[in-house]
Protein backbone atom coordinates (compact mmCIF):
# COMPACT_ATOMS: atom_id res chain seq x y z
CA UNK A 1 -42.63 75.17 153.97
CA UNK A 2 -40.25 77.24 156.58
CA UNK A 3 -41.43 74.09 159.13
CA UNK A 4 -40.52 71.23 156.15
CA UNK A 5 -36.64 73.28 155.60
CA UNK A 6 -36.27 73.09 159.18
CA UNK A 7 -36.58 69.50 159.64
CA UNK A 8 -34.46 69.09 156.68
CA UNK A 9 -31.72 71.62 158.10
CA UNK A 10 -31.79 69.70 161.65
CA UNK A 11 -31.71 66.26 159.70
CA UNK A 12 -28.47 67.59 158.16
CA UNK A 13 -26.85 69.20 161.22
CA UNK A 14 -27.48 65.81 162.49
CA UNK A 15 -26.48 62.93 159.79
CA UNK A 16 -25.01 65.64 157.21
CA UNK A 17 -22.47 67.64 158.91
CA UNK A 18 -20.37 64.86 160.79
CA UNK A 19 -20.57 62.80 157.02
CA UNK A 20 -18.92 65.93 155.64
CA UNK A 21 -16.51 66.55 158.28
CA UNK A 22 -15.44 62.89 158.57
CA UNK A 23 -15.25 62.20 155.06
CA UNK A 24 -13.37 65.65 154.11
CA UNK A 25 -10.84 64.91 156.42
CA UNK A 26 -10.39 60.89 155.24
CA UNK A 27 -9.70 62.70 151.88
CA UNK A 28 -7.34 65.10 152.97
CA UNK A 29 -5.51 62.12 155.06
CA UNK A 30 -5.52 59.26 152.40
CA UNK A 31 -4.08 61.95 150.39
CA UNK A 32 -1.59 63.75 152.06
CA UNK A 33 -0.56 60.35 153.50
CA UNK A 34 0.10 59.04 150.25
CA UNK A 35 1.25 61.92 147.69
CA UNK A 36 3.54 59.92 145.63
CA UNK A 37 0.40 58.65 144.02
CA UNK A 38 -1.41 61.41 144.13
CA UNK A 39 -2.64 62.67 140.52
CA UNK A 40 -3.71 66.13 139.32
CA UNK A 41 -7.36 65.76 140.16
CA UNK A 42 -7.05 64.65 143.68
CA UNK A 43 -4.99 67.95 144.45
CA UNK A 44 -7.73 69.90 143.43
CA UNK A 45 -10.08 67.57 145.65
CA UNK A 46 -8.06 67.92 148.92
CA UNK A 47 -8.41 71.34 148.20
CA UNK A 48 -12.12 71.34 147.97
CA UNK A 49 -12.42 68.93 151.00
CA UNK A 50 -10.80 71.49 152.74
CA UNK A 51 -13.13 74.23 151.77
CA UNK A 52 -15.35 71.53 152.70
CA UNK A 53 -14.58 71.29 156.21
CA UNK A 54 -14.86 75.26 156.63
CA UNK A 55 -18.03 75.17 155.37
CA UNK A 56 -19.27 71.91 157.56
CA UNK A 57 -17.78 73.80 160.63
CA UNK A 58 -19.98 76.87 159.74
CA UNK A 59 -22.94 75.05 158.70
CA UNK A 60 -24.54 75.01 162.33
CA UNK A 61 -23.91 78.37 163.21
CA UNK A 62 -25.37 80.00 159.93
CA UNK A 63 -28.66 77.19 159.79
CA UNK A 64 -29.01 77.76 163.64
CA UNK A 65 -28.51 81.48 164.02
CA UNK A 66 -29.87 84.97 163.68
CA UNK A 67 -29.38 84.55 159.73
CA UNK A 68 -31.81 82.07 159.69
CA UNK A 69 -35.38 83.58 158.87
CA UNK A 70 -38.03 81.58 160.61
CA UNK A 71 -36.20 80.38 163.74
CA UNK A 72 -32.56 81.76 165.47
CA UNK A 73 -31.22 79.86 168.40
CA UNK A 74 -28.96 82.21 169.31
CA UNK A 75 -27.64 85.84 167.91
CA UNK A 76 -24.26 87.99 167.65
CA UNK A 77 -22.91 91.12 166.62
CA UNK A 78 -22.24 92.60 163.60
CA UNK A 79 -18.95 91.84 163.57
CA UNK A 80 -19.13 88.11 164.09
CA UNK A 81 -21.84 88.36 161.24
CA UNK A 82 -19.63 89.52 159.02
CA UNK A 83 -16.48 87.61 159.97
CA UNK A 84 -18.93 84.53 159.15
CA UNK A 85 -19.91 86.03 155.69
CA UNK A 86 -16.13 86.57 154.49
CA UNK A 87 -15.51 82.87 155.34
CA UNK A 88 -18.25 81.53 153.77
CA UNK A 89 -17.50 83.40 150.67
CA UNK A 90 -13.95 82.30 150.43
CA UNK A 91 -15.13 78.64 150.88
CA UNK A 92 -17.16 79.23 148.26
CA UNK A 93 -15.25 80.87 146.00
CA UNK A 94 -11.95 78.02 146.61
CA UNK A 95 -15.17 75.23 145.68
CA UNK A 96 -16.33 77.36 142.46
CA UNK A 97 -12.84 77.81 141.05
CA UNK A 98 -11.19 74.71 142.31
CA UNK A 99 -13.85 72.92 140.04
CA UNK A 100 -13.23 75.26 137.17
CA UNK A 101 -9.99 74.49 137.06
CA UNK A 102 -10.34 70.79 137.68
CA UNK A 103 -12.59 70.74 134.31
CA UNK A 104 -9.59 73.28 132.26
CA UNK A 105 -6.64 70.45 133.61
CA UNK A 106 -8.75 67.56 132.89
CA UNK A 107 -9.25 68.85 128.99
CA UNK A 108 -5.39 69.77 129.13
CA UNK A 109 -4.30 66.28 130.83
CA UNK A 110 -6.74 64.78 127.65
CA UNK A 111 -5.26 66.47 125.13
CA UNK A 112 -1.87 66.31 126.03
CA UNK A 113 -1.07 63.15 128.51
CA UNK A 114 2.02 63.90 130.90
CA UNK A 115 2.37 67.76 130.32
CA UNK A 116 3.99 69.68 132.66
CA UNK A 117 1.08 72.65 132.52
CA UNK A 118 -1.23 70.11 134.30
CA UNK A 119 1.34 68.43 136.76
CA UNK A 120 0.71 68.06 140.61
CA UNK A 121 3.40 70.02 141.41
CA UNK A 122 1.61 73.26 139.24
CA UNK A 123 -1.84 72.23 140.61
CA UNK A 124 -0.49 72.39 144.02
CA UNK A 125 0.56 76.06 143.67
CA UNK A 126 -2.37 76.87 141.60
CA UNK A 127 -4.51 75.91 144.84
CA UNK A 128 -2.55 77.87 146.95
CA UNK A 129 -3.45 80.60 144.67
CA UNK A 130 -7.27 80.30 144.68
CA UNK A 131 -7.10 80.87 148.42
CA UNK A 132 -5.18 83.80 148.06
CA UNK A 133 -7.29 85.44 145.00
CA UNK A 134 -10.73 83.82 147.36
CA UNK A 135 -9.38 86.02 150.51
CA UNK A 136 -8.19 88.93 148.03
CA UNK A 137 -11.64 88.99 146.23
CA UNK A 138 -13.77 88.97 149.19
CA UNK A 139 -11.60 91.62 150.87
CA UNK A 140 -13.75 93.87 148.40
CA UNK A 141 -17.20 92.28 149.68
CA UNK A 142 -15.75 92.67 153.25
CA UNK A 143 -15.44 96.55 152.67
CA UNK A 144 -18.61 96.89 151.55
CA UNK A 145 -20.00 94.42 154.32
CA UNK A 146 -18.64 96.16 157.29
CA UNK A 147 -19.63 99.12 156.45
CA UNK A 148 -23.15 97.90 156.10
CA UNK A 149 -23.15 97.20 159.35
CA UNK A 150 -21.08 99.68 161.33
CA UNK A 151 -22.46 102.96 162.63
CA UNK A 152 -22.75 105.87 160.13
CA UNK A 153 -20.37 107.85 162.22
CA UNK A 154 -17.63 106.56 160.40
CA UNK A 155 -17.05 108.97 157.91
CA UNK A 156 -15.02 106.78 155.17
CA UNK A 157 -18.21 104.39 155.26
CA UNK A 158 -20.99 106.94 154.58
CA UNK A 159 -20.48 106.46 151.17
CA UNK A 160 -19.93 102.43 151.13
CA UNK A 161 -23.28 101.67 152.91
CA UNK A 162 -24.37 99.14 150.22
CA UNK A 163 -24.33 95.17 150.37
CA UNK A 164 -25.83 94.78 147.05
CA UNK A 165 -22.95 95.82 145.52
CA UNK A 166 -21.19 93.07 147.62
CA UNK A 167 -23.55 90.83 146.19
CA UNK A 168 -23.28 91.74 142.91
CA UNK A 169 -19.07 91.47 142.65
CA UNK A 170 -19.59 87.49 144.42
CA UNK A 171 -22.60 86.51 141.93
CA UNK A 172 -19.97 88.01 139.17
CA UNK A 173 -16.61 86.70 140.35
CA UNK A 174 -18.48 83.51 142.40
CA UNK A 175 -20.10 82.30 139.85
CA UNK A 176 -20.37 83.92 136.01
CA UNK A 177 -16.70 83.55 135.67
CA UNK A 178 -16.37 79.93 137.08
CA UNK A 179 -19.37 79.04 134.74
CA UNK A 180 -17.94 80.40 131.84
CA UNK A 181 -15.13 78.44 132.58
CA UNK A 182 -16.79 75.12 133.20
CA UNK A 183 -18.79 75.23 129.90
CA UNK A 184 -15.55 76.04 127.81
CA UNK A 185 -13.79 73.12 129.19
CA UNK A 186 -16.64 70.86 128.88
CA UNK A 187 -17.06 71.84 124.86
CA UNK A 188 -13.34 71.13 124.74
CA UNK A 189 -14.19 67.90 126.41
CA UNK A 190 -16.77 66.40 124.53
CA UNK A 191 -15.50 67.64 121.16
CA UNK A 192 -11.75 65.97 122.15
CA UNK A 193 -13.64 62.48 123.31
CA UNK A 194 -15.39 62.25 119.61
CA UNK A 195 -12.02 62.29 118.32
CA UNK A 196 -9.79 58.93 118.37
CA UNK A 197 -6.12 60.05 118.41
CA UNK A 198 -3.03 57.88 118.98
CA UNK A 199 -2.79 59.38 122.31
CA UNK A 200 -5.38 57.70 123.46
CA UNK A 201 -3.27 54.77 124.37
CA UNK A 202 -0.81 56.77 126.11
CA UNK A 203 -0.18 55.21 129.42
CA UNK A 204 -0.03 58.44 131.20
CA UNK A 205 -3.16 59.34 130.47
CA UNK A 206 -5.71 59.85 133.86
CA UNK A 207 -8.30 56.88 134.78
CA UNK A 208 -11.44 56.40 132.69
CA UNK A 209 -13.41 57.11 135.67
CA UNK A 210 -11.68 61.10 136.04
CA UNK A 211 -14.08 61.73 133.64
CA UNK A 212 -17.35 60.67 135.25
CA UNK A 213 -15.83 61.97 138.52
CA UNK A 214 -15.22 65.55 136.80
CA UNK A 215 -19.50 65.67 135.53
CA UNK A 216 -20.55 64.09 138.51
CA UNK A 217 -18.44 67.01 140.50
CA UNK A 218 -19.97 69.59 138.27
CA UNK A 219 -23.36 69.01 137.79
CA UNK A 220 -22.82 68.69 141.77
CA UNK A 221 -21.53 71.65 142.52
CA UNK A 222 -23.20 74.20 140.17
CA UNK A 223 -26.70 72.97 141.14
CA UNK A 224 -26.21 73.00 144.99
CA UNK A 225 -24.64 76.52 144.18
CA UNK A 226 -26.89 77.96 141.68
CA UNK A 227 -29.34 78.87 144.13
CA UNK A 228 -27.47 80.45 146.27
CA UNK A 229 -26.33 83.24 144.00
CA UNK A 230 -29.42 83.48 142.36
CA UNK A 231 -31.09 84.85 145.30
CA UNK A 232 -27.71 87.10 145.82
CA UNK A 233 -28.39 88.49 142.07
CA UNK A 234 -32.47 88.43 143.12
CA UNK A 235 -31.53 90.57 146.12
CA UNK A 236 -29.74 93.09 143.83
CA UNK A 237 -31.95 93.46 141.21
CA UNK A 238 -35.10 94.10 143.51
CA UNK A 239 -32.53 96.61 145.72
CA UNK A 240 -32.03 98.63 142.33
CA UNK A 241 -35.65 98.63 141.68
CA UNK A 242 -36.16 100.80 144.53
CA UNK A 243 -39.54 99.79 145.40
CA UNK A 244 -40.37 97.85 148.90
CA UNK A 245 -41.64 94.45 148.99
CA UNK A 246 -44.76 92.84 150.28
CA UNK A 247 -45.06 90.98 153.49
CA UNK A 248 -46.11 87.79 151.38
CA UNK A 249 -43.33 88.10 148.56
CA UNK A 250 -40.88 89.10 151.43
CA UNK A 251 -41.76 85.70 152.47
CA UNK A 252 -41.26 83.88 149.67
CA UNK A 253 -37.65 85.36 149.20
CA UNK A 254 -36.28 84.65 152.74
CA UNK A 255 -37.61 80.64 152.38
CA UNK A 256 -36.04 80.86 148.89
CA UNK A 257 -32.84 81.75 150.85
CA UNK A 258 -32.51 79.75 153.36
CA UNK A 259 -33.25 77.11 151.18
CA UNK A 260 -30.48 77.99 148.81
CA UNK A 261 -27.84 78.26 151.95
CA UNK A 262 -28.85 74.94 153.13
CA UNK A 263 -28.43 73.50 149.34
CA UNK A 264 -24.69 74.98 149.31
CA UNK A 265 -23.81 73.84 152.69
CA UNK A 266 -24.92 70.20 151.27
CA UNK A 267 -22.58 70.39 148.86
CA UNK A 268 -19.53 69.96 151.71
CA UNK A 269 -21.14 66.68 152.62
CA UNK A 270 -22.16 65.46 148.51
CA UNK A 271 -18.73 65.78 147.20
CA UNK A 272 -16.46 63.96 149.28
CA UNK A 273 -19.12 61.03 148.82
CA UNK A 274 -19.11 60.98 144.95
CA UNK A 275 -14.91 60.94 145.15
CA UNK A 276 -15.04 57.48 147.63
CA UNK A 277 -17.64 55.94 145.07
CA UNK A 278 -16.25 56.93 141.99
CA UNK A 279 -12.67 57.28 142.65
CA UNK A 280 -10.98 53.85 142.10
CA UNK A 281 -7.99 54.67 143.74
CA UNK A 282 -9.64 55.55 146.75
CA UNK A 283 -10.16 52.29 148.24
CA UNK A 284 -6.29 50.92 147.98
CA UNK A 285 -5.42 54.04 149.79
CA UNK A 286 -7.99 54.02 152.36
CA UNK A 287 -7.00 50.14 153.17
CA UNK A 288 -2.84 51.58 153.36
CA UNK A 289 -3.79 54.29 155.17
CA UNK A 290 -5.59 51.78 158.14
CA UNK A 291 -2.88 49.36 157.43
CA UNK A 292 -0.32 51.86 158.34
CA UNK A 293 -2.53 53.22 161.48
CA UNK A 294 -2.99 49.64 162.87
CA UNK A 295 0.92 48.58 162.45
CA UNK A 296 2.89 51.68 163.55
CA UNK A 297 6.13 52.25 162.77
CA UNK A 298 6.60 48.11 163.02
CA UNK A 299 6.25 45.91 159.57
CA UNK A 300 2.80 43.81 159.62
CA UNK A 301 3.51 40.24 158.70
CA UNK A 302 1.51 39.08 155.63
CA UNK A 303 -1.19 37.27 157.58
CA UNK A 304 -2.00 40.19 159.85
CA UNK A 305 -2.26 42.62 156.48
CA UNK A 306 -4.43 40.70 154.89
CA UNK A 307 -6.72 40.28 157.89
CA UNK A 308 -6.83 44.28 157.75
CA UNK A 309 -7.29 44.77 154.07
CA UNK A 310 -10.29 42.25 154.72
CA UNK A 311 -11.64 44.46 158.14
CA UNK A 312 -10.92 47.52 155.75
């Protein structure tokens, strides 16, 4: 099994992690290119993408190094370890929440077309501060983290020595509370779409396909993530039992978590894919994007756009 997830994890440092790095960034550019037509949910994509490319650039050094149970290609200190932990977690916290509140806007955006609670310009700031609750959440983990790791000399950390308790505040904050959240919004949902209301032909309201975007992102997310913080809350639970664990179950819980890393890293490389194929919008920007990068700062005639659009 450790020899079948290593195949897999070089098939995706191969094929997986330039997908999700070229395809994060496309998002990020047809977007940020184009922001008069940007809409509520493809602020809170951009903002995943980028979480995506974090995680794509630390894919290879967490599936290739000493974290990786059955085979390291290369090792580092403590202090790169943990540096490498803290960004994960924010990337992963940014994903969790961005998607949270993607599913809480959509339900607002439904209920009440052109509000101002669920506007770009709010969902923009909102972003910005699910980076800064991601870096001031995992500033707790990082305590608890470094002084894991550090030497027991350090008097202030005698008492901190514990990364199960890290473990426990991410599985909490990481992914109860986002969960929570998601199911809410999705009762809201489905109990709002059974309902025909004169709104419904408001011509503000957000494209038909939003809503398969939002349960494709979901079900996405949650059950590349799900693994990884059950074996976080496993790891807890079997450090508060106290007892040591067999060579053969010790096993089975290191393959379990490397398998449930290299199902969140996947997630950087799944989600950008299901916005280009379900996204409609995608497309038209994509092709003014290329139409823009092959023309410059001079007009294309009509001819010479329409051979792009085509090449596009």
């Amino acid at each position: 099994m450790h020899l079948v997830l290593s195949v897999f994890s070089l098939l995706y440092l191969v094929a997986g992690v330039p997908v999700g790095l070229g395809y994060n960034t496309l998002l990020v550019l047809v977007n940020l290119h184009d922001q008069s037509s940007m809409t509520m949910p493809d602020v809170y994509f951009v903002n995943m993408a980028v979480a995506g490319l974090v995680l794509s650039a630390l894919a290879p050094v967490h599936l290739l190094g000493p974290t990786a149970s059955g085979w390291a290609l290369w090792g580092f200190g403590s202090e790169a370890h943990v540096t490498l932990l803290v960004l994960f977690n924010v990337s992963s916290l940014v994903t969790m929440y961005s998607t949270a509140l993607l599913s809480l806007d959509c339900y607002i955006e439904r209920a009440l077309p052109r509000t101002y609670m669920s506007s770009v310009y709010n969902t923009r700031h909102v972003c910005g501060f699910v980076w800064g609750g991601a870096l001031l959440t995992s500033f707790s983990s990082l305590l608890f983290y470094v002084c894991s790791h550090v030497a027991a000399r350090i008097v202030e950390c005698s008492k901190m020595r514990d990364a199960q308790a890290a473990d426990a505040i991410m599985v909490f904050i990481g992914y109860v509370v986002p969960a929570l959240a998601v199911l809410y919004a999705l009762a809201l949902l489905s109990r709002i779409r059974k309902e025909d209301t004169p709104l419904d032909q408001d011509a503000g309201r957000l494209d038909p396909s939003v809503h398969r975007l939002l349960v494709a992102t979901v079900c996405t997310q949650f059950g590349l993530w799900t693994p990884h913080y059950l074996t976080l809350l496993g790891h807890t639970l079997l450090a508060l039992r106290g007892r040591p664990v067999d060579r053969h179950h010790l096993g089975i819980l290191l393959f379990a978590k490397d398998l449930a890393r290299f199902l969140a890293f996947s997630s950087s490389s799944v989600v950008p894919l299901l916005y280009r194929y379900i996204n409609r919008n995608f497309p038209g920007k994509l092709r003014r994007l290329i139409k823009k990068m092959h023309c410059g700062r001079q007009s294309c005639s009509p001819d010479q756009a329409g051979v792009q659009q085509v090449m596009a």
